[in-house]
C-alpha atoms as a PDB file:
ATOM      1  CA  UNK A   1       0.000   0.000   0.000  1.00  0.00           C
ATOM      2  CA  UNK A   2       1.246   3.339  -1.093  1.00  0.00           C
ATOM      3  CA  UNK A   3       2.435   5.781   1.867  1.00  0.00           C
ATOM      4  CA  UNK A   4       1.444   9.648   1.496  1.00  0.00           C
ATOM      5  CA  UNK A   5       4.613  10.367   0.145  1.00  0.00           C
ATOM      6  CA  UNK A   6       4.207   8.194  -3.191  1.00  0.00           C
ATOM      7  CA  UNK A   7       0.599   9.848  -3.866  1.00  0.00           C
ATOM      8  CA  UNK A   8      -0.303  12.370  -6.261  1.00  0.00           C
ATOM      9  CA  UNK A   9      -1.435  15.660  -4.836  1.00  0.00           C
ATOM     10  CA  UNK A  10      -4.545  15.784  -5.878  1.00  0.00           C
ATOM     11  CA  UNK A  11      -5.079  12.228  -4.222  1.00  0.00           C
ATOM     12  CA  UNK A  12      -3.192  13.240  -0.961  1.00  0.00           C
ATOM     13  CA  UNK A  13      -5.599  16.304  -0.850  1.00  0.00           C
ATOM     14  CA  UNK A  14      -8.696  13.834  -0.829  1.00  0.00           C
ATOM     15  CA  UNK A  15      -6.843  11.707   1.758  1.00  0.00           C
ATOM     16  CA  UNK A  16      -6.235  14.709   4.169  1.00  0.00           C
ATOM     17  CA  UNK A  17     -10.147  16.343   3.649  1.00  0.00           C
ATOM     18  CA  UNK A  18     -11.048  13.145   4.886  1.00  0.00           C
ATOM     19  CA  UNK A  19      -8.539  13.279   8.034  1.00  0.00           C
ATOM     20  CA  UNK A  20      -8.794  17.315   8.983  1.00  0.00           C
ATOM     21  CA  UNK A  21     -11.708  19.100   9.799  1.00  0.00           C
ATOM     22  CA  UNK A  22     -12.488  22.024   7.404  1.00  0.00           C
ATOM     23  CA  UNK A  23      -9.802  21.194   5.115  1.00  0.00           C
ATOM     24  CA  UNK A  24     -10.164  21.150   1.417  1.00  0.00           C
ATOM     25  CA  UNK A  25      -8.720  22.175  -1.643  1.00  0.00           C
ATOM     26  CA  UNK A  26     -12.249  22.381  -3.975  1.00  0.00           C
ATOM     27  CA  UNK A  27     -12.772  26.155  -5.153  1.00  0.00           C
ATOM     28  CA  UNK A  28     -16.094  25.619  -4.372  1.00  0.00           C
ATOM     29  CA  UNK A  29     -19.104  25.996  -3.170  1.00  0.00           C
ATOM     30  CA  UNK A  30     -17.573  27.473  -0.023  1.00  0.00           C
ATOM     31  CA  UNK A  31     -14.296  29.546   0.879  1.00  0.00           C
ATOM     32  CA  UNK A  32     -11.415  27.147   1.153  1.00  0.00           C
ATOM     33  CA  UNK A  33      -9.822  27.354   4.306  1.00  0.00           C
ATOM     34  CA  UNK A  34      -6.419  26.431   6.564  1.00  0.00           C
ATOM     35  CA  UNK A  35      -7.216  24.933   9.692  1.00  0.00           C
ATOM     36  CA  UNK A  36      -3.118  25.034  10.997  1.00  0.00           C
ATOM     37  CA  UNK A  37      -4.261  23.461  14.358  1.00  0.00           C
ATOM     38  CA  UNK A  38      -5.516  20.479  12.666  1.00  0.00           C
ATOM     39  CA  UNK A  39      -3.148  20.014  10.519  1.00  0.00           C
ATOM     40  CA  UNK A  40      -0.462  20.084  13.104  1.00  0.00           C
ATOM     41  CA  UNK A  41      -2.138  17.312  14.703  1.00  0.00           C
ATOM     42  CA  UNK A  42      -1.605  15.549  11.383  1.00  0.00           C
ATOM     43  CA  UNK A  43       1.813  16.323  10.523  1.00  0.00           C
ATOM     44  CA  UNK A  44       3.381  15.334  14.567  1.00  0.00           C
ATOM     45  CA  UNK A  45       1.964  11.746  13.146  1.00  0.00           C
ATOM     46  CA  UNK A  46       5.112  10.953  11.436  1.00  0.00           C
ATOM     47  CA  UNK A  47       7.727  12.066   9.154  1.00  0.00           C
ATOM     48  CA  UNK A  48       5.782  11.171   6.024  1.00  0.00           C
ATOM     49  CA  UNK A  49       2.866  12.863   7.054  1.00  0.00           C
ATOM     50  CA  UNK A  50       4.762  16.206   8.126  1.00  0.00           C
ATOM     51  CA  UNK A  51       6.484  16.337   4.873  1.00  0.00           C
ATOM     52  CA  UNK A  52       2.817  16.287   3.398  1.00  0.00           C
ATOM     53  CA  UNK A  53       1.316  18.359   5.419  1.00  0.00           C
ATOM     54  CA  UNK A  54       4.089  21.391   4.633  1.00  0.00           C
ATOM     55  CA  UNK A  55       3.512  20.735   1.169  1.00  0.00           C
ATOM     56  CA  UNK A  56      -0.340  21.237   1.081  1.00  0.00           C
ATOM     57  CA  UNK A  57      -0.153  24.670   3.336  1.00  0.00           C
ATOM     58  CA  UNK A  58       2.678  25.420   0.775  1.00  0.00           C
ATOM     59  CA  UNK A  59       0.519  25.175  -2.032  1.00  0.00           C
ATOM     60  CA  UNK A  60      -2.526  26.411  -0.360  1.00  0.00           C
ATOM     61  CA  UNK A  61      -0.473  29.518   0.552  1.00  0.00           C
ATOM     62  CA  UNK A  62       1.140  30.029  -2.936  1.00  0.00           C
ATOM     63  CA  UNK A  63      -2.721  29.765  -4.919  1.00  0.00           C
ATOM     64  CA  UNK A  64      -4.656  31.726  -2.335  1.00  0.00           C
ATOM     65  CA  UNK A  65      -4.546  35.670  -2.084  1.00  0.00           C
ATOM     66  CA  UNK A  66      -6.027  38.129  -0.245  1.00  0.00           C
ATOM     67  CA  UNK A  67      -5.804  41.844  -1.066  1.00  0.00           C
ATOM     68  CA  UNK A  68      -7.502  43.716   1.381  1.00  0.00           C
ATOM     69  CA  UNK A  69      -7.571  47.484   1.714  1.00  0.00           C
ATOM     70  CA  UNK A  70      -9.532  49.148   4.625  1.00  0.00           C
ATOM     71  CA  UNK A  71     -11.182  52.924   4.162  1.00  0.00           C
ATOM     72  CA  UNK A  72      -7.909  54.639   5.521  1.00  0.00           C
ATOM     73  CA  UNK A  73      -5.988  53.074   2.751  1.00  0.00           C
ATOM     74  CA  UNK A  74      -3.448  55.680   1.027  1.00  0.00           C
ATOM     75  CA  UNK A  75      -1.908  55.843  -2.242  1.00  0.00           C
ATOM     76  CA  UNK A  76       0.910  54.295  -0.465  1.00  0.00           C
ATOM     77  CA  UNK A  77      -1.288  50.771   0.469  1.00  0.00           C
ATOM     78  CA  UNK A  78      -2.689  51.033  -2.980  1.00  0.00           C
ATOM     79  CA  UNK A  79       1.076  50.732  -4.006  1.00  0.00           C
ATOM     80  CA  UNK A  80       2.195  47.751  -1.979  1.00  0.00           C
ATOM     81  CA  UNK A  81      -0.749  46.038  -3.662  1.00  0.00           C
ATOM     82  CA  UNK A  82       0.177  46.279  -6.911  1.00  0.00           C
ATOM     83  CA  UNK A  83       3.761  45.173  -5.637  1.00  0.00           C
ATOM     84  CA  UNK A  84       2.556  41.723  -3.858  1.00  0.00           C
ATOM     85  CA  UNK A  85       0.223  41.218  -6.895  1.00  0.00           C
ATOM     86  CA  UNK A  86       3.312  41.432  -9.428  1.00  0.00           C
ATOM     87  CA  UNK A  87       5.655  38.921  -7.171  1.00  0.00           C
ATOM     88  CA  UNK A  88       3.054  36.577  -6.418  1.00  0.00           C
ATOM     89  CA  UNK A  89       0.491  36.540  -9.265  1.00  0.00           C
ATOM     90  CA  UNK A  90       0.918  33.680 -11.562  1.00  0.00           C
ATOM     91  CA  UNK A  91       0.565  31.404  -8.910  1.00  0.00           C
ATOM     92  CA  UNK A  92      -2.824  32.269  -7.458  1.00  0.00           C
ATOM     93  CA  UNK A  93      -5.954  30.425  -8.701  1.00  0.00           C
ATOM     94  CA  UNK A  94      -8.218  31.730  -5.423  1.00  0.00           C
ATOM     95  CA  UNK A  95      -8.696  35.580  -4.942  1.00  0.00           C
ATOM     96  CA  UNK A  96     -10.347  37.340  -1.878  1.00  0.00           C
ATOM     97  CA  UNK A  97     -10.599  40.847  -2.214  1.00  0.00           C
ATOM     98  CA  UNK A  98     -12.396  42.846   0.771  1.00  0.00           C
ATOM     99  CA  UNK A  99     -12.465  46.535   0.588  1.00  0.00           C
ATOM    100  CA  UNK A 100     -13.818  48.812   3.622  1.00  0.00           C
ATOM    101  CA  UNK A 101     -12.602  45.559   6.007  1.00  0.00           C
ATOM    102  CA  UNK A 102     -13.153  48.077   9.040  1.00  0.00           C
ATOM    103  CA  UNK A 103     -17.049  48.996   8.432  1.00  0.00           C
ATOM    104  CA  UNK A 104     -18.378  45.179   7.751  1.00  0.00           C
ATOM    105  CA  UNK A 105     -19.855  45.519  11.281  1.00  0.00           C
ATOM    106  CA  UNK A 106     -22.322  48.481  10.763  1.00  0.00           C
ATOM    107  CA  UNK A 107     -25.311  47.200   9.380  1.00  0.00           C
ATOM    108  CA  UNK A 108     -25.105  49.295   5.807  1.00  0.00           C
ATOM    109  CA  UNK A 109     -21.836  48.839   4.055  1.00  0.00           C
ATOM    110  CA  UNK A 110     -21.652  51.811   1.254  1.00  0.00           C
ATOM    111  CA  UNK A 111     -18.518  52.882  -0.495  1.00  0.00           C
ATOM    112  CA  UNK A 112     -16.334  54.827   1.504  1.00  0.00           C
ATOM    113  CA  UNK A 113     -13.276  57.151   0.962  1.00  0.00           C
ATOM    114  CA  UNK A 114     -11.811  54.366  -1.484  1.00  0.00           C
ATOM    115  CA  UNK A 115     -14.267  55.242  -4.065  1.00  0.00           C
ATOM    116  CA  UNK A 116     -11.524  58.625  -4.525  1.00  0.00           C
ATOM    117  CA  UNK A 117      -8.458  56.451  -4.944  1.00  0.00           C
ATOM    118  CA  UNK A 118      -7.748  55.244  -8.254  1.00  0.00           C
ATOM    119  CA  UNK A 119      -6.366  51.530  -8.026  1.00  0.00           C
ATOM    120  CA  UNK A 120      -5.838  50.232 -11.689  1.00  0.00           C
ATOM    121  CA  UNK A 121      -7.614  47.084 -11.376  1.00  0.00           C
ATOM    122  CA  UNK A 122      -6.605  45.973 -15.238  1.00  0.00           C
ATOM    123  CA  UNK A 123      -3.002  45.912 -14.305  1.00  0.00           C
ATOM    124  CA  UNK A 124      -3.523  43.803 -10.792  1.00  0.00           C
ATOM    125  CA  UNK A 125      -5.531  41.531 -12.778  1.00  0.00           C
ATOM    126  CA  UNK A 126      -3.056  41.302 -15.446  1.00  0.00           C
ATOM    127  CA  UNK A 127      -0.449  39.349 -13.192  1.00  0.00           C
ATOM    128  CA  UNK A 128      -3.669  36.253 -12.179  1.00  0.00           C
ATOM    129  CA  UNK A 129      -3.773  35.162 -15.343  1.00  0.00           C
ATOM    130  CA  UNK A 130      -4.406  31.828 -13.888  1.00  0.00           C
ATOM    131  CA  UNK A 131      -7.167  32.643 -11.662  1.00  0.00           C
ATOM    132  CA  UNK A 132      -9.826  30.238 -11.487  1.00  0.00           C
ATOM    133  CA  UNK A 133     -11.904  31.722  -8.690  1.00  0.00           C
ATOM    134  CA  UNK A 134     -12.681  35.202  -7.738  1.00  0.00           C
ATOM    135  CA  UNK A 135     -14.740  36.405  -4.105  1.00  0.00           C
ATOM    136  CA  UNK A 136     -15.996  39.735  -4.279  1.00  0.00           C
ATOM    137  CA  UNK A 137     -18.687  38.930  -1.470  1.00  0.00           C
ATOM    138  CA  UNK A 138     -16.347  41.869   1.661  1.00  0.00           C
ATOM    139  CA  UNK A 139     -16.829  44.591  -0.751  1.00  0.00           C
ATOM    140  CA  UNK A 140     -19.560  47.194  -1.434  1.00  0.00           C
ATOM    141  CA  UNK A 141     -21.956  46.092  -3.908  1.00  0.00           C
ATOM    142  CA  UNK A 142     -22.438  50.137  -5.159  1.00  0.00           C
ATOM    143  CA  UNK A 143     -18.648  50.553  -5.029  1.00  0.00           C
ATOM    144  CA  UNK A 144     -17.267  51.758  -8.720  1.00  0.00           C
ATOM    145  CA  UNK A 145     -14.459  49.333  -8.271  1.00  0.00           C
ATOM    146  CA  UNK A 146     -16.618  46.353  -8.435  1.00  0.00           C
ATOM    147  CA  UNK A 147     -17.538  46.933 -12.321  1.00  0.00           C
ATOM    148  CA  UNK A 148     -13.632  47.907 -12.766  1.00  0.00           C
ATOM    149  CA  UNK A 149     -12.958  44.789 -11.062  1.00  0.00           C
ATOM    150  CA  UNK A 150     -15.347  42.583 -13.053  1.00  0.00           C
ATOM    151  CA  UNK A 151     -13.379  44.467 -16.355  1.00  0.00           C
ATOM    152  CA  UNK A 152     -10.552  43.587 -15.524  1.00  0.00           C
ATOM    153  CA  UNK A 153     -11.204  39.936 -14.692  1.00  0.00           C
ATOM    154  CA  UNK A 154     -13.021  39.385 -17.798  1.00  0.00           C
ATOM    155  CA  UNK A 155      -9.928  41.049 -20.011  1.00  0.00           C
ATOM    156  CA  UNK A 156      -6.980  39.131 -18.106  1.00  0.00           C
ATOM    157  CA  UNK A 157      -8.606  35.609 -16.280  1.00  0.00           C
ATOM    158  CA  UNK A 158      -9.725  33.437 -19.169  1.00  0.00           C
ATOM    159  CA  UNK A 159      -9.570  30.371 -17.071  1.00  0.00           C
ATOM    160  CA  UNK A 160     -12.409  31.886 -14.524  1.00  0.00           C
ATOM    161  CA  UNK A 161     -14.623  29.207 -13.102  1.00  0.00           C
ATOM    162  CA  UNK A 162     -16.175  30.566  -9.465  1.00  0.00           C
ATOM    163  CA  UNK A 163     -17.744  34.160  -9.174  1.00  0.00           C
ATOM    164  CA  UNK A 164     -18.964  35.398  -5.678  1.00  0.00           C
ATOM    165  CA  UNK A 165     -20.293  38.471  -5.780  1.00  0.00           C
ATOM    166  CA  UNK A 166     -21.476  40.963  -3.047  1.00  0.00           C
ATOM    167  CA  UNK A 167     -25.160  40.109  -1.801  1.00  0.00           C
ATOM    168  CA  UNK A 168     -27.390  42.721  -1.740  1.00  0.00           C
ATOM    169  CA  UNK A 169     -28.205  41.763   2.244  1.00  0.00           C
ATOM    170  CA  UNK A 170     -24.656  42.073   2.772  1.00  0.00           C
ATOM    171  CA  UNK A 171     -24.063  45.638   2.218  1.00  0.00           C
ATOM    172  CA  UNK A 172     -27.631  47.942   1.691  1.00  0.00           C
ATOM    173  CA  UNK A 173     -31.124  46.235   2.225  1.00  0.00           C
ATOM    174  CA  UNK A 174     -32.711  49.360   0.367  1.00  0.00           C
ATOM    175  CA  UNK A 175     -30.477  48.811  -2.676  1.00  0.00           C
ATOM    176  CA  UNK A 176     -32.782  49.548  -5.851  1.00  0.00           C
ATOM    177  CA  UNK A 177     -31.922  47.696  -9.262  1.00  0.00           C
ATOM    178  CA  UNK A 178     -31.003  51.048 -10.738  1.00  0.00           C
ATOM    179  CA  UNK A 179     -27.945  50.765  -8.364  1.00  0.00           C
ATOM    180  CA  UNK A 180     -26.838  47.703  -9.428  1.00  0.00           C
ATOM    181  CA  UNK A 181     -27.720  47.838 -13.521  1.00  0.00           C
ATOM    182  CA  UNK A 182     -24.213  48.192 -13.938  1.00  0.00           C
ATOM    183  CA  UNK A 183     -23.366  45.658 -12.128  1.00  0.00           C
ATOM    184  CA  UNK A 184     -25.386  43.472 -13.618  1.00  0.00           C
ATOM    185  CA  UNK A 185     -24.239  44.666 -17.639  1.00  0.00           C
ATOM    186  CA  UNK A 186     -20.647  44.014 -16.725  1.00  0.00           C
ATOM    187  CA  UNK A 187     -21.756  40.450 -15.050  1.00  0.00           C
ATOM    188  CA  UNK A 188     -23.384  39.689 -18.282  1.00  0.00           C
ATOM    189  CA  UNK A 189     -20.659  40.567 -20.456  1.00  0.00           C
ATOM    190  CA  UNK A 190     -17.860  38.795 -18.348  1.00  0.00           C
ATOM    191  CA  UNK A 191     -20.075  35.441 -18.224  1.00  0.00           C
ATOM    192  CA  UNK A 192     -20.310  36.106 -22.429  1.00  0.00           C
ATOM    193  CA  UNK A 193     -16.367  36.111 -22.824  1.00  0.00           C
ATOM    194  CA  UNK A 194     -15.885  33.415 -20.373  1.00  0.00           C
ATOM    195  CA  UNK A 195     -18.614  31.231 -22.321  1.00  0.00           C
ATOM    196  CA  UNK A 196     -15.694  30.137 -25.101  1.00  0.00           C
ATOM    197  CA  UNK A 197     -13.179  28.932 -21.966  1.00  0.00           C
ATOM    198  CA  UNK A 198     -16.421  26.532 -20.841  1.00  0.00           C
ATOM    199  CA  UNK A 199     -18.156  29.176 -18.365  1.00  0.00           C
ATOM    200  CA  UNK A 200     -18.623  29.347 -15.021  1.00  0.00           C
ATOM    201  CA  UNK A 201     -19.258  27.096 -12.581  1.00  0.00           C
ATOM    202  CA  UNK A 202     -20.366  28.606  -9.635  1.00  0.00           C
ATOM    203  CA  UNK A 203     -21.702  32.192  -9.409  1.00  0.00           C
ATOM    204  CA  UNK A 204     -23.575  34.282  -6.427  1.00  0.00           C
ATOM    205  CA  UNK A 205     -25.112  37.882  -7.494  1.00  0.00           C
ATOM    206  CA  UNK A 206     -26.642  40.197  -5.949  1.00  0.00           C
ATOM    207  CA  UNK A 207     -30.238  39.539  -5.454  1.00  0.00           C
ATOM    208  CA  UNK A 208     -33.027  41.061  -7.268  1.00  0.00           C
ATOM    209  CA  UNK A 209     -34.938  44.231  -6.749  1.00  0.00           C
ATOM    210  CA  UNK A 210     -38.609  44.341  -6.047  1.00  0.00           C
ATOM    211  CA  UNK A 211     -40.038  46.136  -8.887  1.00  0.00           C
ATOM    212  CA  UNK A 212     -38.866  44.197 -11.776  1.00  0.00           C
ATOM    213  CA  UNK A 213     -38.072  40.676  -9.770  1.00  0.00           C
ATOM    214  CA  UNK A 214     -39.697  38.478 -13.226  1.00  0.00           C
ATOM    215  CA  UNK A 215     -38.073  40.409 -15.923  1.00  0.00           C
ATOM    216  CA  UNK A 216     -34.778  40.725 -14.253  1.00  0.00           C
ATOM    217  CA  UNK A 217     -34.868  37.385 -12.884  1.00  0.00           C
ATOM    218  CA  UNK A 218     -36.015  35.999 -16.212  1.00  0.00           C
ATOM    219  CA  UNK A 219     -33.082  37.853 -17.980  1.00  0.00           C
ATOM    220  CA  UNK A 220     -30.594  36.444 -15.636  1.00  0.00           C
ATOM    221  CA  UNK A 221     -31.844  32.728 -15.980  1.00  0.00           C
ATOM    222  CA  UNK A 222     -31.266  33.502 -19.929  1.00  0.00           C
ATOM    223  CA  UNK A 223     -27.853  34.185 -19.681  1.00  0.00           C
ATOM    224  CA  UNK A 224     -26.920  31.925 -17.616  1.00  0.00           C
ATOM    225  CA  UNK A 225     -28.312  29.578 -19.883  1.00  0.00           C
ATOM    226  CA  UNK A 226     -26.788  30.482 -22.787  1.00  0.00           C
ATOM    227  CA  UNK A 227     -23.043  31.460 -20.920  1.00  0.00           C
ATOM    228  CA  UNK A 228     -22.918  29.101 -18.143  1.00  0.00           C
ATOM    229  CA  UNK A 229     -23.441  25.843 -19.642  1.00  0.00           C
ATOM    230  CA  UNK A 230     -21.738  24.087 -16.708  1.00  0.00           C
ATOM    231  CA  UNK A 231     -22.670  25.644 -13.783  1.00  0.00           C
ATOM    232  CA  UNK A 232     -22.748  23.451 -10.543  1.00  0.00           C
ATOM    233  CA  UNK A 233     -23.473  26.032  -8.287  1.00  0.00           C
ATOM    234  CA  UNK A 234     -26.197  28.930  -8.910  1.00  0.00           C
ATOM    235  CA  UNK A 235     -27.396  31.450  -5.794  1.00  0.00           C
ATOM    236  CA  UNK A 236     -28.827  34.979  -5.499  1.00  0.00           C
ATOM    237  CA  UNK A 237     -30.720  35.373  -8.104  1.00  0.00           C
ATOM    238  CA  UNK A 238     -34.105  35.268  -5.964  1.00  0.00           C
ATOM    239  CA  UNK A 239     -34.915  37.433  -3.265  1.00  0.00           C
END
């Protein structure tokens, strides 16, 4: 019987979701996580199983990224970004980005003072060319960065598979669909130039608006449809 050692990653990444809690290397439907205590548990086992245990937090660590920038953020922060992006890139299949981190406990998340600092979101994105999964769900749905970021992605990440995007009940429960029509244009025409790479897998939108709940939710379901051929996982599209 083959130790851990002689197994393929993949396989040894099955064999440890099966021995640590929370662990898993599948982009979706959830957040991937690192339980360390766990896995410490697992590696003190023996030599075999330390040496496999450094090398899935290795790899975990070199395909995950999150770029975070709170309301305070300078031009200076902004900078650093593009820095860690650029050295660390073309690695990364799993991007978190959370803007505002410091207001996600008030109970209406709008765009704050980053809305006045440029970040150039097309050249960030042009270093994850690999990206496979992208989690807008910690930043303001009415932000102007989230269309830039949705641009970008769709110019640079050909390989996308898993979209989360910001809820409407996780930000502004009054949020009309006029808010979020842009939103919604740019989702449609990212989904359309991801269609010839196979299309996403997974996606969570904002939900719908009131007024026009049918027509919008009908329009959704069509492209979907037509873009999204093999989608697994399919949320926030009702209210």
């Amino acid at each position: 019987m083959p130790n851990l050692l002689t197994l393929p990653p993949p396989v040894l990444a099955h064999v440890m979701e099966f021995a640590v809690n929370e662990f898993t290397q599948e982009l979706a439907p959830l957040e991937r996580q690192l339980p360390l205590r766990d896995l410490k548990d697992v590696a003190l086992v023996c030599k075999n199983t330390l040496n496999s245990v450094r090398s899935l937090v290795s790899s975990f660590r070199a395909t995950t990224m999150t770029l975070a920038l709170e309301n305070a953020a300078i031009t200076e922060d902004i900078e650093a970004l593009y820095h860690n992006v650029e050295t660390h890139g073309a690695s990364v299949s799993d991007l978190r980005i959370i803007l505002n981190e410091g207001n996600w406990n008030t109970k209406s998340i709008r765009p704050g003072h980053l809305e006045n600092l440029e970040i150039r979101w097309n050249t960030l994105f042009g270093f994850l060319v690999g990206l496979k999964r992208l989690d807008l769900s910690r930043i303001p749905l009415l932000s102007r960065h989230t269309v830039d970021i949705l641009e970008a992605a769709e110019t640079h990440c050909r390989n996308m598979e898993f979209l989360i995007l910001p809820r409407k009940g996780d930000t502004n429960p009054g949020v009309h669909s006029v808010s979020i029509d842009k939103v919604m244009t740019a989702l449609y025409a990212t989904m359309e130039r991801w269609h010839s790479t196979g299309g996403l897998k997974q996606l969570t939108v904002p939900s719908r608006n009131e007024t026009n709940h049918y027509r919008e939710s009908t329009q959704f379901i069509e492209n979907v449809t037509k873009f999204c051929p093999k989608i697994e996982y399919l949320d926030g599209y009702q209210k």
